[in-house]
PDB file of N, CA and C in Angstrom:
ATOM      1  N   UNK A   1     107.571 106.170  81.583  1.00  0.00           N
ATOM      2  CA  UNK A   1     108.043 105.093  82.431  1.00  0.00           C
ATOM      3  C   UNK A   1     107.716 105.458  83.870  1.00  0.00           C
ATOM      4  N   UNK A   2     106.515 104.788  84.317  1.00  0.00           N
ATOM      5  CA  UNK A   2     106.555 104.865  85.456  1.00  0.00           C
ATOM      6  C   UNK A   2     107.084 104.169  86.579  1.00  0.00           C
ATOM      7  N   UNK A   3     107.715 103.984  87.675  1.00  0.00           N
ATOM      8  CA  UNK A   3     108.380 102.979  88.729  1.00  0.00           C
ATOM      9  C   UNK A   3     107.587 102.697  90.020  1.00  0.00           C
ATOM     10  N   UNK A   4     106.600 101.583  90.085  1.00  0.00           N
ATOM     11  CA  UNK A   4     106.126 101.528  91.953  1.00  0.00           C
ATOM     12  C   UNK A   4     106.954 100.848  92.752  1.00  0.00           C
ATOM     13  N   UNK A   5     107.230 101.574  93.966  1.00  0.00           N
ATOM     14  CA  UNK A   5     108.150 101.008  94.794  1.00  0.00           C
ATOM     15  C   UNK A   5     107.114 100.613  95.948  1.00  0.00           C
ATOM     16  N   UNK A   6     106.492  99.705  96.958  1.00  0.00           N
ATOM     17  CA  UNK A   6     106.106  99.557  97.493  1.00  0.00           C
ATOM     18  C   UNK A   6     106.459  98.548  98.915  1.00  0.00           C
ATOM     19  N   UNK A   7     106.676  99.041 100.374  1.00  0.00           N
ATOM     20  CA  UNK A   7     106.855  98.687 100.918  1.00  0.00           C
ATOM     21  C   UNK A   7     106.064  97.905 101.775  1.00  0.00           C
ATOM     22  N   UNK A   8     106.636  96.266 102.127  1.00  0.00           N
ATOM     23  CA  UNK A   8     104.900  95.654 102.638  1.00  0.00           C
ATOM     24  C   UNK A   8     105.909  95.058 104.205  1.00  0.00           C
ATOM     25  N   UNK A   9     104.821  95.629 105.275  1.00  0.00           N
ATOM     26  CA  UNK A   9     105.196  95.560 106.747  1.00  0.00           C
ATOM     27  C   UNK A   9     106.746  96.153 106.887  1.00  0.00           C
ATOM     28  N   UNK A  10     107.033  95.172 108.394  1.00  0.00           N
ATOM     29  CA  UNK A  10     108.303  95.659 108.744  1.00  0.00           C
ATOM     30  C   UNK A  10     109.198  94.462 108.152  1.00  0.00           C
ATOM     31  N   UNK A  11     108.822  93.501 107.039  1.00  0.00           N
ATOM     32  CA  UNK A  11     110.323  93.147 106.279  1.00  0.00           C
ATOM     33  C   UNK A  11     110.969  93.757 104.896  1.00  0.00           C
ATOM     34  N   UNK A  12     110.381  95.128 105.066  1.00  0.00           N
ATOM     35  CA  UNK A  12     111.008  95.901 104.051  1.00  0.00           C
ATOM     36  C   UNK A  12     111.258  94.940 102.224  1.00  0.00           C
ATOM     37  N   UNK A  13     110.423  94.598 102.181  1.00  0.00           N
ATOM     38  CA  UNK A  13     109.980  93.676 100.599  1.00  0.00           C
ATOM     39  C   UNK A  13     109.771  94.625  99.867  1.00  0.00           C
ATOM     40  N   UNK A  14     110.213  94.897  99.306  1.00  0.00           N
ATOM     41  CA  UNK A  14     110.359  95.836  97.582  1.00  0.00           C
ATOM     42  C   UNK A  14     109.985  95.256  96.843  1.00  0.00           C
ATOM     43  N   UNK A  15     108.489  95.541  95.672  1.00  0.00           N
ATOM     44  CA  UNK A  15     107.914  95.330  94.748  1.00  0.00           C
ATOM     45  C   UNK A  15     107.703  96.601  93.658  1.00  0.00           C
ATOM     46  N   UNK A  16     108.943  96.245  92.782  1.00  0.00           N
ATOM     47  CA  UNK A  16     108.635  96.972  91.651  1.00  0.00           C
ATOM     48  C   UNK A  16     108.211  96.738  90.514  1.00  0.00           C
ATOM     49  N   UNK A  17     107.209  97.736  89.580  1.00  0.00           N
ATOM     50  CA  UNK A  17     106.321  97.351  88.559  1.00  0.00           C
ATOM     51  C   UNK A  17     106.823  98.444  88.277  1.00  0.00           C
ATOM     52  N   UNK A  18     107.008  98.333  86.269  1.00  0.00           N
ATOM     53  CA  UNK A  18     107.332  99.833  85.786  1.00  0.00           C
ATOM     54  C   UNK A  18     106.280  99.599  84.298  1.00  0.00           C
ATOM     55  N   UNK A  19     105.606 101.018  84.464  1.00  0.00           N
ATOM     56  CA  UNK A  19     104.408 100.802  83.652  1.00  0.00           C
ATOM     57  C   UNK A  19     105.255 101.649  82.464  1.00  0.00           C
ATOM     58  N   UNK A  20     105.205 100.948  81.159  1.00  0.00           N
ATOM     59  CA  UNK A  20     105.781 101.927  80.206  1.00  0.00           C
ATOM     60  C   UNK A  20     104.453 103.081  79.136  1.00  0.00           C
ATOM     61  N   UNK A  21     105.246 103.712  79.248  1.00  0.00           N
ATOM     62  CA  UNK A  21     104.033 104.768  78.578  1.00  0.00           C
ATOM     63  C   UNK A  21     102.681 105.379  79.144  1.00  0.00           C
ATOM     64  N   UNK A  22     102.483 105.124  80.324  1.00  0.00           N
ATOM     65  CA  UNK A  22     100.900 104.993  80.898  1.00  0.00           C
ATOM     66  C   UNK A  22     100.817 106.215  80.306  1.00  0.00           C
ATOM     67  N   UNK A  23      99.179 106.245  80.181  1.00  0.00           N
ATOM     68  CA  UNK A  23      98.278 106.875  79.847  1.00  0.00           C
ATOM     69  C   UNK A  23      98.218 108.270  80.520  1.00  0.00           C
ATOM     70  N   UNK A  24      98.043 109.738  80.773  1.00  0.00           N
ATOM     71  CA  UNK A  24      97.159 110.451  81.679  1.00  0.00           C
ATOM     72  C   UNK A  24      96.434 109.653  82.827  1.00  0.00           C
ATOM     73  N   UNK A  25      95.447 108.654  82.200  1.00  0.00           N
ATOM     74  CA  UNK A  25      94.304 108.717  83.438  1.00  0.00           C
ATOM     75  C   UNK A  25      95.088 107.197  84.607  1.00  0.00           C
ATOM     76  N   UNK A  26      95.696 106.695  84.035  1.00  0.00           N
ATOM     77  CA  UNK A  26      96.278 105.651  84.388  1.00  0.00           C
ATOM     78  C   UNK A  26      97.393 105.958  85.414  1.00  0.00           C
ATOM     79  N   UNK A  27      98.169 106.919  84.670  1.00  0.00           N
ATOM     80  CA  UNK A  27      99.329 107.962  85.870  1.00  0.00           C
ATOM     81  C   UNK A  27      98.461 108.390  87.083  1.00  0.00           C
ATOM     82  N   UNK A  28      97.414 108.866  86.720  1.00  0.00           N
ATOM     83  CA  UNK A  28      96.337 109.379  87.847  1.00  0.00           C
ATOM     84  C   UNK A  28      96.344 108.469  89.007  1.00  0.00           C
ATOM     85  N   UNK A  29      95.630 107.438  88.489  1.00  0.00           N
ATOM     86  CA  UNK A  29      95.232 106.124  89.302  1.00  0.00           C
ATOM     87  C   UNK A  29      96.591 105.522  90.320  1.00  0.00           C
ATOM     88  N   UNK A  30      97.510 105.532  89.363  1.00  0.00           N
ATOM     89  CA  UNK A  30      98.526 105.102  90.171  1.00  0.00           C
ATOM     90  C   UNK A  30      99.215 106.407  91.417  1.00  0.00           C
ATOM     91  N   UNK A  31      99.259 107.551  90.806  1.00  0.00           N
ATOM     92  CA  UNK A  31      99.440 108.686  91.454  1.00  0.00           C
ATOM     93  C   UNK A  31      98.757 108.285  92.999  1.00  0.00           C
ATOM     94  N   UNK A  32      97.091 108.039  92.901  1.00  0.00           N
ATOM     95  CA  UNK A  32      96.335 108.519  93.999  1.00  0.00           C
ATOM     96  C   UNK A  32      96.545 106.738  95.021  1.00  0.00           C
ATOM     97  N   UNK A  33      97.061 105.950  93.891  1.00  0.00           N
ATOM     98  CA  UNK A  33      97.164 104.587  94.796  1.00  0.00           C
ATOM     99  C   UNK A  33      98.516 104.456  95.629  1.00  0.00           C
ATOM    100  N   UNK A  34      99.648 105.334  95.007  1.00  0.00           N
ATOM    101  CA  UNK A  34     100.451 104.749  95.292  1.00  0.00           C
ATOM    102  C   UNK A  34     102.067 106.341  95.424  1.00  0.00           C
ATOM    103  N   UNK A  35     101.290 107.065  95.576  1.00  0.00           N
ATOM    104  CA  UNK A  35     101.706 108.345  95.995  1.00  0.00           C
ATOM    105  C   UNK A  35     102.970 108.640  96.792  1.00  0.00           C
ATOM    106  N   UNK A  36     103.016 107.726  97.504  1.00  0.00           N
ATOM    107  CA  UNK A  36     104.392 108.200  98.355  1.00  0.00           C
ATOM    108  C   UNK A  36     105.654 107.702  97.623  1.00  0.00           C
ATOM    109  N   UNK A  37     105.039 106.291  97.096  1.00  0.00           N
ATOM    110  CA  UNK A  37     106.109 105.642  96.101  1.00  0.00           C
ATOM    111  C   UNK A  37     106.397 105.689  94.645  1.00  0.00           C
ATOM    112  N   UNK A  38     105.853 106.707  94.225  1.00  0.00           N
ATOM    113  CA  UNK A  38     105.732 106.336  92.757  1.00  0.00           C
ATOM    114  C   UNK A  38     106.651 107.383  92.312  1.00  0.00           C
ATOM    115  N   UNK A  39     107.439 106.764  91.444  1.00  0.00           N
ATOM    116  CA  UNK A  39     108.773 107.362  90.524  1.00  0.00           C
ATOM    117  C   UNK A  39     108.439 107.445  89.172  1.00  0.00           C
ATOM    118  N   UNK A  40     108.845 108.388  88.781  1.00  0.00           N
ATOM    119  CA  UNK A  40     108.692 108.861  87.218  1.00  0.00           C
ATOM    120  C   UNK A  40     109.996 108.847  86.021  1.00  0.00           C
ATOM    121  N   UNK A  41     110.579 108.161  85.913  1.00  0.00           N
ATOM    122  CA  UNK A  41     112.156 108.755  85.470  1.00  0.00           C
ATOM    123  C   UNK A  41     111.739 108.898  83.697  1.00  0.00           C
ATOM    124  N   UNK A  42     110.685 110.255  83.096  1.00  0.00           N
ATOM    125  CA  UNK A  42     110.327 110.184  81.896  1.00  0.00           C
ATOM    126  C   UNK A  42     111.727 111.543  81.153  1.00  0.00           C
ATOM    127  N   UNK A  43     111.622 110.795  79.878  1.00  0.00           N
ATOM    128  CA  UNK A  43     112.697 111.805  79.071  1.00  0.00           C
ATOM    129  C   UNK A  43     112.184 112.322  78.006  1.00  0.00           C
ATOM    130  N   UNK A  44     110.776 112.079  78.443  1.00  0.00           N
ATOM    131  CA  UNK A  44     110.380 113.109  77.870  1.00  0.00           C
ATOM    132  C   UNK A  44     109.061 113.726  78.399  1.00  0.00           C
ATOM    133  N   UNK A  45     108.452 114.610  78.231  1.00  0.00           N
ATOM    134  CA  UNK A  45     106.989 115.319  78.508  1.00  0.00           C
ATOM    135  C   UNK A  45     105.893 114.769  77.728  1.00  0.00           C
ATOM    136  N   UNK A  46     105.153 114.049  78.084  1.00  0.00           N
ATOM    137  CA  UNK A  46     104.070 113.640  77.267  1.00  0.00           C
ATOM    138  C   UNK A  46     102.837 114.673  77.274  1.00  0.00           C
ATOM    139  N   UNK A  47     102.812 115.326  78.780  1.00  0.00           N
ATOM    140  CA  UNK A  47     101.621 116.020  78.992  1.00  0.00           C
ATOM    141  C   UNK A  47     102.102 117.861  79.169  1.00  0.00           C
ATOM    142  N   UNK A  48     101.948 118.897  78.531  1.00  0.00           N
ATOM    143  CA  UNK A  48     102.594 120.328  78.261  1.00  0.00           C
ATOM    144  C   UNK A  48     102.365 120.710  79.509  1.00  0.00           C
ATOM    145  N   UNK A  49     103.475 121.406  80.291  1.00  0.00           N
ATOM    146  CA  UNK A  49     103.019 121.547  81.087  1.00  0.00           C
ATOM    147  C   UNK A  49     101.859 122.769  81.781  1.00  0.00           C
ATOM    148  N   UNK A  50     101.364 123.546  80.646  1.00  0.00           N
ATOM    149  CA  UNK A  50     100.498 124.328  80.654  1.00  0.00           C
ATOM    150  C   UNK A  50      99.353 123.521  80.861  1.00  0.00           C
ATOM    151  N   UNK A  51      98.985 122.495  81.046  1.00  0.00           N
ATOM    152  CA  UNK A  51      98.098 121.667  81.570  1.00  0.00           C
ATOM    153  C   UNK A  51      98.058 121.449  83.321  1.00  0.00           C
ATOM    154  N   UNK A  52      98.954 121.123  83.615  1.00  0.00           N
ATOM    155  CA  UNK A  52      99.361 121.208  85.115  1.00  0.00           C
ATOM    156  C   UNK A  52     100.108 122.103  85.822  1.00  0.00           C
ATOM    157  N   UNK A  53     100.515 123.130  85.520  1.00  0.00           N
ATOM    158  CA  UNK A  53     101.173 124.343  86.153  1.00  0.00           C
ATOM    159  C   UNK A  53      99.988 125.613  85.574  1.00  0.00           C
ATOM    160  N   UNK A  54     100.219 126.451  86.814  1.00  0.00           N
ATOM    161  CA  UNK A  54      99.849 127.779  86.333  1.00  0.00           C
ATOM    162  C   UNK A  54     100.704 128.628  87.698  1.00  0.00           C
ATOM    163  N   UNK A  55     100.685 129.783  86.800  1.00  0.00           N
ATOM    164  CA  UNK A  55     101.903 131.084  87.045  1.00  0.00           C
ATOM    165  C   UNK A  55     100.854 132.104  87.363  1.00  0.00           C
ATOM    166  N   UNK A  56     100.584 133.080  88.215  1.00  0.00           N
ATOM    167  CA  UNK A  56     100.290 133.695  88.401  1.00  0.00           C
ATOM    168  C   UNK A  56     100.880 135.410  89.063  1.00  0.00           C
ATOM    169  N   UNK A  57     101.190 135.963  87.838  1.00  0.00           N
ATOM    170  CA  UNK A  57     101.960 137.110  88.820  1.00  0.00           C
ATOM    171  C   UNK A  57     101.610 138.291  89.216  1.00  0.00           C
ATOM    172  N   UNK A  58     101.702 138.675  90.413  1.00  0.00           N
ATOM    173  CA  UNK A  58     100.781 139.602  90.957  1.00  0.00           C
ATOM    174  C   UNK A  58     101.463 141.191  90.976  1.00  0.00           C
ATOM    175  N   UNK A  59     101.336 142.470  91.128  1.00  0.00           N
ATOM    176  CA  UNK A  59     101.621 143.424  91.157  1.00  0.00           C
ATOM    177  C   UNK A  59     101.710 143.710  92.431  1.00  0.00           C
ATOM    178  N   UNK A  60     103.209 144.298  92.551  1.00  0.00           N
ATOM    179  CA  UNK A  60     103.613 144.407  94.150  1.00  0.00           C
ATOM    180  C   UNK A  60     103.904 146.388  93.523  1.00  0.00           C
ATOM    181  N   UNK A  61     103.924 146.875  94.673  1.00  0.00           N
ATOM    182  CA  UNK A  61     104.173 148.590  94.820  1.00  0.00           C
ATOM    183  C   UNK A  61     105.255 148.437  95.706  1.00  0.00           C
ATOM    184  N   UNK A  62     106.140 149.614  95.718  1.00  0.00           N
ATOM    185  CA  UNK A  62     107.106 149.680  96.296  1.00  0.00           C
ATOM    186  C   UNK A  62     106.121 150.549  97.626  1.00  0.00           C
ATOM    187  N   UNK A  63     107.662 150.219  99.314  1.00  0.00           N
ATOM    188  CA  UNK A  63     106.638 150.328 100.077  1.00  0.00           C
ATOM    189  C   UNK A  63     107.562 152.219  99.970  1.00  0.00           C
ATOM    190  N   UNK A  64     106.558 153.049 100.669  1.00  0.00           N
ATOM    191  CA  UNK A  64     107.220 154.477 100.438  1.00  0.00           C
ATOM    192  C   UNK A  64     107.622 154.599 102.081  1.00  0.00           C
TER     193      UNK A  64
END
């Protein structure tokens, strides 16, 4: 479930569209269109997040 909130000029007009299920490439699209506004309220994970996160942990030394 995605939510666009979009604000048009200074009369503060709220237009919401809620896309159910989108796709990966479709989340994308809307991601890069609509970025500042776009809400996600999903309950579940469609995409693992070992796809979009990575962890990297580095080796620290103690200082002497």
């Amino acid at each position: 479930l995605v939510v666009i909130i979009r604000f048009t000029g200074l009369n503060l007009q709220m237009h919401s569209v809620t896309v159910n299920s989108p796709t990966e490439l479709i989340f994308e699209q809307l991601k890069n269109k609509y970025s500042s506004s776009l809400s996600c309220t999903c309950s579940k994970v469609a995409i693992p997040y070992s796809k979009f996160l990575s962890i990297t942990i580095t080796a620290h030394h103690q200082i002497c």
